[in-house]
Structure formats: C-alpha cells, structure tokens
C-alpha atoms as a PDB file:
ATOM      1  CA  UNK A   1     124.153  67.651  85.908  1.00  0.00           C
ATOM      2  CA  UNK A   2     126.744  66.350  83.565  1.00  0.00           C
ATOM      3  CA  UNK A   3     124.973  62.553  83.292  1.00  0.00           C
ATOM      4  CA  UNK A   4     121.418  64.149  83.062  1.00  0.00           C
ATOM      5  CA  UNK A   5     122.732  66.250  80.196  1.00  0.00           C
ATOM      6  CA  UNK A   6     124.720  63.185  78.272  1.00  0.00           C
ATOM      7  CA  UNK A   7     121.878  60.793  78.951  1.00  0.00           C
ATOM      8  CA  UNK A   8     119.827  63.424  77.040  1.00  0.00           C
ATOM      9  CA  UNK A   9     121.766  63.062  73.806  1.00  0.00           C
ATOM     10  CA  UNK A  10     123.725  66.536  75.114  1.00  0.00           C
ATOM     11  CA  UNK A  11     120.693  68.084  75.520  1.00  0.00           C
ATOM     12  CA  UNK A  12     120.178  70.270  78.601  1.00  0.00           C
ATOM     13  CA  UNK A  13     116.880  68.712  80.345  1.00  0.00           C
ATOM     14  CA  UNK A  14     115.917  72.449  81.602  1.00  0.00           C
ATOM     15  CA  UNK A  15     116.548  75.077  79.193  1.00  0.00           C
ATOM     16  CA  UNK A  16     116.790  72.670  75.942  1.00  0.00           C
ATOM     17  CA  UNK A  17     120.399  74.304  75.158  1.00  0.00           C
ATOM     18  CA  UNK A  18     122.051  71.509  72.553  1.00  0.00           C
ATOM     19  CA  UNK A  19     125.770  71.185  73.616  1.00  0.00           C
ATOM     20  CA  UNK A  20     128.385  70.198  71.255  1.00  0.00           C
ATOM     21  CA  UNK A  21     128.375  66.560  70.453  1.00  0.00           C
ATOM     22  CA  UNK A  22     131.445  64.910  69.146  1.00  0.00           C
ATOM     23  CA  UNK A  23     131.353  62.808  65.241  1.00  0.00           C
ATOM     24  CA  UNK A  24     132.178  59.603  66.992  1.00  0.00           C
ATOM     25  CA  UNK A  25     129.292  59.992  69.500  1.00  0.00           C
ATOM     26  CA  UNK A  26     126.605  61.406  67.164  1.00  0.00           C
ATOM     27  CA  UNK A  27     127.547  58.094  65.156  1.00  0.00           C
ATOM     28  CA  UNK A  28     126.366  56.506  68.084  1.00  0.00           C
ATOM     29  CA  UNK A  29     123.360  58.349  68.670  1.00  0.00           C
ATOM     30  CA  UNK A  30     121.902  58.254  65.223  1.00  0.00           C
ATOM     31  CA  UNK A  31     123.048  54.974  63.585  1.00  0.00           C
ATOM     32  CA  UNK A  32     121.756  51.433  64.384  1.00  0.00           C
ATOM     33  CA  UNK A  33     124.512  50.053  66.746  1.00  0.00           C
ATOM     34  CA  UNK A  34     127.497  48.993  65.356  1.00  0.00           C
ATOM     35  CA  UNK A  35     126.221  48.947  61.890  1.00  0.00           C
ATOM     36  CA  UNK A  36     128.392  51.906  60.566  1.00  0.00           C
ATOM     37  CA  UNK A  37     130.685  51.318  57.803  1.00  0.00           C
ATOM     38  CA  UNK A  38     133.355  53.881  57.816  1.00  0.00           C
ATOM     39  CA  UNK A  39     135.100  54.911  54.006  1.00  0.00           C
ATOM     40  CA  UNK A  40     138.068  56.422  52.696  1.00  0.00           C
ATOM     41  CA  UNK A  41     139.785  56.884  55.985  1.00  0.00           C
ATOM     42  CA  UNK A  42     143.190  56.690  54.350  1.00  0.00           C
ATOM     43  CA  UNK A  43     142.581  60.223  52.833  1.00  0.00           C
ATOM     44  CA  UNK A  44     144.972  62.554  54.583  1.00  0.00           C
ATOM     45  CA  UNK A  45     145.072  66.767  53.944  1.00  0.00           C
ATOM     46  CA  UNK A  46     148.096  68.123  52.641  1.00  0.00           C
ATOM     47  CA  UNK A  47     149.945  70.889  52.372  1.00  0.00           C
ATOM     48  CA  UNK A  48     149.716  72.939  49.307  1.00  0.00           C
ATOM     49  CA  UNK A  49     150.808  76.191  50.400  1.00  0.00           C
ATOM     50  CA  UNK A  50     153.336  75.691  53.294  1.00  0.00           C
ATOM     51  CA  UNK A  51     151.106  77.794  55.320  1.00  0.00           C
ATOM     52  CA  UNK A  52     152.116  78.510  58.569  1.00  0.00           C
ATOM     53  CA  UNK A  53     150.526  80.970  61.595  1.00  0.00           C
ATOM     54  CA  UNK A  54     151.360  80.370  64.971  1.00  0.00           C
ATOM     55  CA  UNK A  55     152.661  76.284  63.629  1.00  0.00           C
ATOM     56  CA  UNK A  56     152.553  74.447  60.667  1.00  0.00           C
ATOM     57  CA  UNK A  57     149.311  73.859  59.029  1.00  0.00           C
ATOM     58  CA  UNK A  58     151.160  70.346  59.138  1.00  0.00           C
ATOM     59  CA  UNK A  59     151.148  70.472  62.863  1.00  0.00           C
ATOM     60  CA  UNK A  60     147.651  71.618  63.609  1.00  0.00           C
ATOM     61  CA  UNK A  61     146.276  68.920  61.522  1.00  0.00           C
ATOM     62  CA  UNK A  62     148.106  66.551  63.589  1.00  0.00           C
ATOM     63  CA  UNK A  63     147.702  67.748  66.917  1.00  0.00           C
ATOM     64  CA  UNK A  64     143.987  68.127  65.930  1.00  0.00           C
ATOM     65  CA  UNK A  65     144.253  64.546  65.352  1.00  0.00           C
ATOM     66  CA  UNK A  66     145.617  63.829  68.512  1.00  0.00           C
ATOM     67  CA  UNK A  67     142.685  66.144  70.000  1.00  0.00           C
ATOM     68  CA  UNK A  68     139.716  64.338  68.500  1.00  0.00           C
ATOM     69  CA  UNK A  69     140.917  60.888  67.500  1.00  0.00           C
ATOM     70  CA  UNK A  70     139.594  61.847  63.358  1.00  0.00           C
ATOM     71  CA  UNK A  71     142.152  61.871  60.299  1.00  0.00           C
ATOM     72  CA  UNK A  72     139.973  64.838  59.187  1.00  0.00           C
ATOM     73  CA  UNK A  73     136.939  66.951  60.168  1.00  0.00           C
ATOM     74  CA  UNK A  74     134.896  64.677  57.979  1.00  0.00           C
ATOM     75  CA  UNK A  75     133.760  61.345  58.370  1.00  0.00           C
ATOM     76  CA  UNK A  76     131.775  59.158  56.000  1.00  0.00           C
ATOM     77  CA  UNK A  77     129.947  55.720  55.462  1.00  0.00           C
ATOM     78  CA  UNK A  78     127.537  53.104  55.458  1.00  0.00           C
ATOM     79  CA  UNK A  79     125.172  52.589  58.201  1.00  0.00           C
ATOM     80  CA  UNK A  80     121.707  51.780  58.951  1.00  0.00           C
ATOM     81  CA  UNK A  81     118.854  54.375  60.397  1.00  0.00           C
ATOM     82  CA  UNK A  82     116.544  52.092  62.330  1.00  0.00           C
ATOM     83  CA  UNK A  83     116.916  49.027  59.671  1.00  0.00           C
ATOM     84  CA  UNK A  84     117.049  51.120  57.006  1.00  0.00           C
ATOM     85  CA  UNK A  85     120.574  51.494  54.624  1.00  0.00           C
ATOM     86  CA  UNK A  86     122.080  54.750  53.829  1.00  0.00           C
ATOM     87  CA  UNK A  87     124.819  56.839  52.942  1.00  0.00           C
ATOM     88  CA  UNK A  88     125.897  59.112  55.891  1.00  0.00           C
ATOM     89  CA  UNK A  89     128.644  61.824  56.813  1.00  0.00           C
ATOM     90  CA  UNK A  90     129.401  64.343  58.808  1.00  0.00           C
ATOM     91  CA  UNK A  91     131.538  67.210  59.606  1.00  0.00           C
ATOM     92  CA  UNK A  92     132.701  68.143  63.436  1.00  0.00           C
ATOM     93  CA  UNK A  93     133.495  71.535  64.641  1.00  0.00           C
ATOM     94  CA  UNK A  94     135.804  70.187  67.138  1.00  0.00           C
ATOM     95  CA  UNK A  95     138.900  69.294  64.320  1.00  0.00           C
ATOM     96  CA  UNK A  96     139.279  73.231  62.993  1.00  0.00           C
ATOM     97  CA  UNK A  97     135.889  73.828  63.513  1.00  0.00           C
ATOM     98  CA  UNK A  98     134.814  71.888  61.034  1.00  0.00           C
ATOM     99  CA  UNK A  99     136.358  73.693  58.157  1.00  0.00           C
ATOM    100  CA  UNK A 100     136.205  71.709  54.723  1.00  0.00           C
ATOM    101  CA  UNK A 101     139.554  71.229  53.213  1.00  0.00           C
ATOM    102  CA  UNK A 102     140.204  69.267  49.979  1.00  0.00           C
ATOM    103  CA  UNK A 103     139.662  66.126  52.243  1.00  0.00           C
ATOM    104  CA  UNK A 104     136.608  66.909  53.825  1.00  0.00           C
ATOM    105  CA  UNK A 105     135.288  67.944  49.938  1.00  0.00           C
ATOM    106  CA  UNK A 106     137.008  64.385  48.450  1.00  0.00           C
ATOM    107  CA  UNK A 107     135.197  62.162  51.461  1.00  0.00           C
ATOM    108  CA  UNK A 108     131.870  64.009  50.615  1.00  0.00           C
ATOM    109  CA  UNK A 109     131.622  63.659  46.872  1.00  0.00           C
ATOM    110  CA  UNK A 110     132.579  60.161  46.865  1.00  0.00           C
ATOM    111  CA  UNK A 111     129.926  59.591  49.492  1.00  0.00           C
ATOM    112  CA  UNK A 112     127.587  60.885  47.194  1.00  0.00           C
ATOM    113  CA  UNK A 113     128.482  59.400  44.266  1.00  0.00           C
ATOM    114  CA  UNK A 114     128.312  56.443  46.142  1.00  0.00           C
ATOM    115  CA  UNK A 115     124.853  57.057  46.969  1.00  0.00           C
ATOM    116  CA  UNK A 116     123.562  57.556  43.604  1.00  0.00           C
ATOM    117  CA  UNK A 117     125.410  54.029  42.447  1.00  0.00           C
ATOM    118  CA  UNK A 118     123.711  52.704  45.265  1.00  0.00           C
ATOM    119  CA  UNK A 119     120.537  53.875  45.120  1.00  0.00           C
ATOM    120  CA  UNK A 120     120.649  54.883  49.277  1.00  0.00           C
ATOM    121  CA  UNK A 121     119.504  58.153  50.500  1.00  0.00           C
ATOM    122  CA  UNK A 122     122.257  60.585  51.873  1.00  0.00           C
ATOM    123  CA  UNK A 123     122.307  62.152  55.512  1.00  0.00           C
ATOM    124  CA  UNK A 124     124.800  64.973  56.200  1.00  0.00           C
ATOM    125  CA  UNK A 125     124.841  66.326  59.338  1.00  0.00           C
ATOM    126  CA  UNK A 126     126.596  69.896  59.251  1.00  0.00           C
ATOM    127  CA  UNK A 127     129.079  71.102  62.248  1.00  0.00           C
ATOM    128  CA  UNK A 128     131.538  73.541  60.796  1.00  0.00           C
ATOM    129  CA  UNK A 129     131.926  77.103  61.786  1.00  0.00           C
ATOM    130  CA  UNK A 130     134.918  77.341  60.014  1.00  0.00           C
ATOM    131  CA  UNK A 131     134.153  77.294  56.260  1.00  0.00           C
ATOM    132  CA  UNK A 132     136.298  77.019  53.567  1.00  0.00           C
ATOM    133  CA  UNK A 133     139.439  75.991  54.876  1.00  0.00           C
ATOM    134  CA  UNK A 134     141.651  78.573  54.480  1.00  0.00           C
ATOM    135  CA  UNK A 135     144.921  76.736  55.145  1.00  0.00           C
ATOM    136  CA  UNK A 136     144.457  75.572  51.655  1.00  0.00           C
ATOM    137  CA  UNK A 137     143.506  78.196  49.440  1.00  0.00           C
ATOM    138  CA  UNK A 138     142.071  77.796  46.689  1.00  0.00           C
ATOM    139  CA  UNK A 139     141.924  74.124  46.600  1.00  0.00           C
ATOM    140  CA  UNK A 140     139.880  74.512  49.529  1.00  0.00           C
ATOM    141  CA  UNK A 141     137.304  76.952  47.858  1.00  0.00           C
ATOM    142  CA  UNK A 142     136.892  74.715  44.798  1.00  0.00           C
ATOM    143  CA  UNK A 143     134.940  71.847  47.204  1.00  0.00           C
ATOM    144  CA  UNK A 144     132.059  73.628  47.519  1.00  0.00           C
ATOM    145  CA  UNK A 145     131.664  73.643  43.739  1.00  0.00           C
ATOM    146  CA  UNK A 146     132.510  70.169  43.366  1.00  0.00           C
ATOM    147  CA  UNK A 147     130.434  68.545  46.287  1.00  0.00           C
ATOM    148  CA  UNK A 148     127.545  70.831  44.799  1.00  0.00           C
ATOM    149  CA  UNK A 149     128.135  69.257  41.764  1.00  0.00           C
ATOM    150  CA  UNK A 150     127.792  65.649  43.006  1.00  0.00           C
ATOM    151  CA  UNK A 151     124.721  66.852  44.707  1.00  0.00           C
ATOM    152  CA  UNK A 152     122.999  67.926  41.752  1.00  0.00           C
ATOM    153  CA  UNK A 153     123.693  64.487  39.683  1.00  0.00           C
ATOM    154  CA  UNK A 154     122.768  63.001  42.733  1.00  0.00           C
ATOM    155  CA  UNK A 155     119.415  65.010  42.211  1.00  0.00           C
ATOM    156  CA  UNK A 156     119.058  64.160  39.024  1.00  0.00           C
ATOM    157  CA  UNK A 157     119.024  60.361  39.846  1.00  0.00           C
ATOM    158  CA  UNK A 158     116.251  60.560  41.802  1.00  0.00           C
ATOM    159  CA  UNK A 159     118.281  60.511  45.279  1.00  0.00           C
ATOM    160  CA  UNK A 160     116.806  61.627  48.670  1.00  0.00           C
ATOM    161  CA  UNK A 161     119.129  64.231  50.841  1.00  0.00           C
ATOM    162  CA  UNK A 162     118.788  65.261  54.216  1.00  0.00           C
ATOM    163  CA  UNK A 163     120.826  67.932  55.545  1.00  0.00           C
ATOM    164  CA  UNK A 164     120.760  68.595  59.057  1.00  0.00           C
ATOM    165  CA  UNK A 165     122.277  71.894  60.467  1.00  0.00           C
ATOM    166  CA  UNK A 166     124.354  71.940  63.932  1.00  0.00           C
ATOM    167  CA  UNK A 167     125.426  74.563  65.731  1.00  0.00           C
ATOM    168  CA  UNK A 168     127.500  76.355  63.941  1.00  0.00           C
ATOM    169  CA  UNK A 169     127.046  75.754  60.468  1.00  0.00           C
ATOM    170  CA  UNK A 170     128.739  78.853  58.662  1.00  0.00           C
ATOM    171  CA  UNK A 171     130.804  79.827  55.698  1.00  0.00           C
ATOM    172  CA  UNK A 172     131.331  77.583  52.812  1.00  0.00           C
ATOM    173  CA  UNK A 173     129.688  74.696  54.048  1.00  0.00           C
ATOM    174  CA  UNK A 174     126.216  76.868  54.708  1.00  0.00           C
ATOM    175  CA  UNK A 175     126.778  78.261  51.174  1.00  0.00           C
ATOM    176  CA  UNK A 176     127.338  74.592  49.480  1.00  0.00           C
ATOM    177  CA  UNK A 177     126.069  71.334  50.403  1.00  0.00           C
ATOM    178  CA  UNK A 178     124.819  72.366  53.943  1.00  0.00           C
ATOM    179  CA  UNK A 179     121.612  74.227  52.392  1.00  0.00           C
ATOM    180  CA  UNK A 180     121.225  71.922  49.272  1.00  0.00           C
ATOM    181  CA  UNK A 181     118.765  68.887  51.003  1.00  0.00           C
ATOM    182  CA  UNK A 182     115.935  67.655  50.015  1.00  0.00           C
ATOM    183  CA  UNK A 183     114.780  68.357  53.496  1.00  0.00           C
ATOM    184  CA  UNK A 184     116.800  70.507  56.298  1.00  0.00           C
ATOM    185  CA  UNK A 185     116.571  70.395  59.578  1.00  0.00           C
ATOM    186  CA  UNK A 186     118.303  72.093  62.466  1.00  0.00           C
ATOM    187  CA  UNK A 187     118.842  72.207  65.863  1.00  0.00           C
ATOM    188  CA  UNK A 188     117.115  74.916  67.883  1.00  0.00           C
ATOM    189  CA  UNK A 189     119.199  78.422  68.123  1.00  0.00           C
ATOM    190  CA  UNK A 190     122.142  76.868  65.826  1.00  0.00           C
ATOM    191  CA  UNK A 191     124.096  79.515  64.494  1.00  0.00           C
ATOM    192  CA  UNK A 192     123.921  79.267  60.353  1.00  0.00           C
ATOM    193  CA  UNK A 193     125.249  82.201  58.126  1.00  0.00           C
ATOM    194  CA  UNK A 194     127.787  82.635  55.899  1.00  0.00           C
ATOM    195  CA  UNK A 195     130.008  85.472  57.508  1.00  0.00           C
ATOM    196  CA  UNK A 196     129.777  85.231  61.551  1.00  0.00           C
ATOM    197  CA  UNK A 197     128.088  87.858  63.707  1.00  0.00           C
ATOM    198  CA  UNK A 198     131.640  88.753  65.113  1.00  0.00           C
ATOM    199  CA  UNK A 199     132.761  89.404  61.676  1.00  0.00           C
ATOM    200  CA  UNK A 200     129.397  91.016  60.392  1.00  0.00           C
ATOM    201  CA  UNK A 201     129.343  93.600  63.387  1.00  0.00           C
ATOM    202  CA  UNK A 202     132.924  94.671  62.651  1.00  0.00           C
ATOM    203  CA  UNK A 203     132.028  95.466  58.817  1.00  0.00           C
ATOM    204  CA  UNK A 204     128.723  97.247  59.590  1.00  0.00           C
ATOM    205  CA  UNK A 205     130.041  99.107  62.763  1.00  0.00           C
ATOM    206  CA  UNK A 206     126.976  98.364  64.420  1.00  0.00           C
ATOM    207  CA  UNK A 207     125.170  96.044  67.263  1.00  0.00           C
ATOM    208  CA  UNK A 208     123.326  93.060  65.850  1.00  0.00           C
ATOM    209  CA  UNK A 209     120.064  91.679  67.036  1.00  0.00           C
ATOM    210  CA  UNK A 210     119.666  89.271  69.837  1.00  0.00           C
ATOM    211  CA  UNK A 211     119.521  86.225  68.144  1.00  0.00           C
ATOM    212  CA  UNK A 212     121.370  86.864  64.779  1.00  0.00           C
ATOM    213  CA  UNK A 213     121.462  84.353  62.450  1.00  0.00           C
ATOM    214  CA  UNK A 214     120.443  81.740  64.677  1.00  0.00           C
ATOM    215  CA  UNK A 215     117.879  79.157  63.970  1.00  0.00           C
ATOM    216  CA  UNK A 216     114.797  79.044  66.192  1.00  0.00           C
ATOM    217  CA  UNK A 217     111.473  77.208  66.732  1.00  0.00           C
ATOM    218  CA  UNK A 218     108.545  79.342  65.750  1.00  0.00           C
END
C-alpha cells in the first residue's frame, strides 16, 4: 500500500493515519514547484558544552546529517503558495526529532525578521518532539525567547502567521513559536504538549487517557 499511501501526501487512504513526512518532501507538497528559495544554509550548530552521551554531540549532528541530507533540523525560505510569496520554515522530527538548537532558533528569527522587512506572511510548519535542545544548554533554552520575540515585532507590523502543528510538536517549540500564529492548524491525532505522555505518566504514577494530548477532529 506503500504508493497509495505516498500518492496521498503520506496519508493512509483507509484509516486517515498521517505518517511522517520528511522537510524536503513537505517542501514539495506545499510550495509551488521549484519556486523555493532556501536561506542561511551555511549556519552550522556548535558545540558549546562538549557534551557527549553515547558520541559526540559533534558526531550525532553529523551522522544526522548524513541520515536526512539537512545541515540542521530547520529549514527556511522564500517560496510561493499557489502564486502567492511568503516566508516559510520548518522543523523535521527526523534530524533529533526536531529539537531547536541555537541554529534552528537563528534560521527562524531571521526568517521572521525577514518577513516583516518584506511585508510576506510567515508559514511554520512544526515537527519537533524533541524541544529545547538539550545538547546545548542554555543557549538552546534562550531561542524560544528570542524567536518569540521576533514574533511579537512581527505582530506588531501588521504580519500574518500561520503555524501548523505535526505530529509531534512538544517541548519548547509547543511552548514558543509553535502556539504563537495568527491561525493554527494541525494534523488530526498529532501529539502537542509540552512534557510527553511517557514522561507525564512516570511523574504522576498513573495511566493516562486514551488519546492524551493529542489533537483530534471534533
């Protein structure tokens, strides 16, 4: 059923289950064919901490690299949505699951500043279970401030956001720019939450609803 599924945008035909779909082909799915402008792709993470677990945060990011052909979980640009101009990004859970580093928060803000020079509307789509990043501390933490902080001015302009949630959408990014649109939309059954049920059941010691913190159509 693979080619039914993928000629349905990666949505299952019977049972309307919405499988994980890659940055590179939601570009291609949303955008206006080849009309997407790609910025700041010579931003690379770092390594503020030397943190290490089972490798390098050094070596994840590159073998993540490797994995999904991205420099970073994040990618941003200029495109067109059926003839019309805008400023677009996204994040993708497959590049450690999405989590926003100081990168991710860098490409974002400048795509919104951009926006409000430009006068575009924004579209974010959101695909991070991972949150903050935590690789990178407290540099990590600090983006959801700052990208909030674009957002606002961006506000403020006049701008028009639209913020659309993918399964997952959790932590820092649900907490930040994720839940600050204009309008936001999300995919049935996505999970969105700050902690994860996993996490959450742990804490409270107790089994959580069928369902938790997943988005569904009324």
């Amino acid at each position: 059923f693979r080619k039914q599924v993928e000629d349905n945008l990666n949505v299952c035909p019977e049972c309307d289950h919405h499988f994980y779909v890659s940055a590179i082909r939601r570009i291609g799915q949303l955008l206006d064919e080849d009309s997407f402008e790609e910025w700041h792709t010579e931003l690379r993470p770092c390594d503020p901490l030397e943190f290490a677990d089972q490798k390098s945060y050094l070596q994840r990011v590159e073998s993540e690299q490797l994995k999904t052909g991205l420099t970073e979980a994040c990618v941003v640009g200029r495109a067109y949505m059926r003839g019309r101009p805008l400023v677009f990004g996204l994040t993708d859970a497959g590049f450690i699951m999405g989590s926003m580093g100081s990168v991710v928060g860098e490409k974002l803000t400048r795509a919104i500043e951009a926006a409000t020079q430009l006068g575009l509307p924004l579209v974010i789509v959101s695909g991070s279970g991972g949150g903050a990043r935590m690789h990178e501390g407290i540099f990590s933490l600090m983006q959801m401030g700052k990208v909030s902080a674009a957002l606002a001015r961006f506000d403020e302009s006049g701008g028009l956001y639209i913020s659309v949630l993918t399964n997952p959408t959790m932590g820092g990014v649900a907490a930040s720019f994720a839940s600050l649109g204009d309008f936001v939309i999300a995919e049935p059954k996505a999970l969105i939450g700050f902690a994860g049920p996993r996490v959450l059941k742990t804490q409270v010691n107790m089994e959580l609803p069928r369902g938790f913190q997943t988005h569904a159509l009324p």
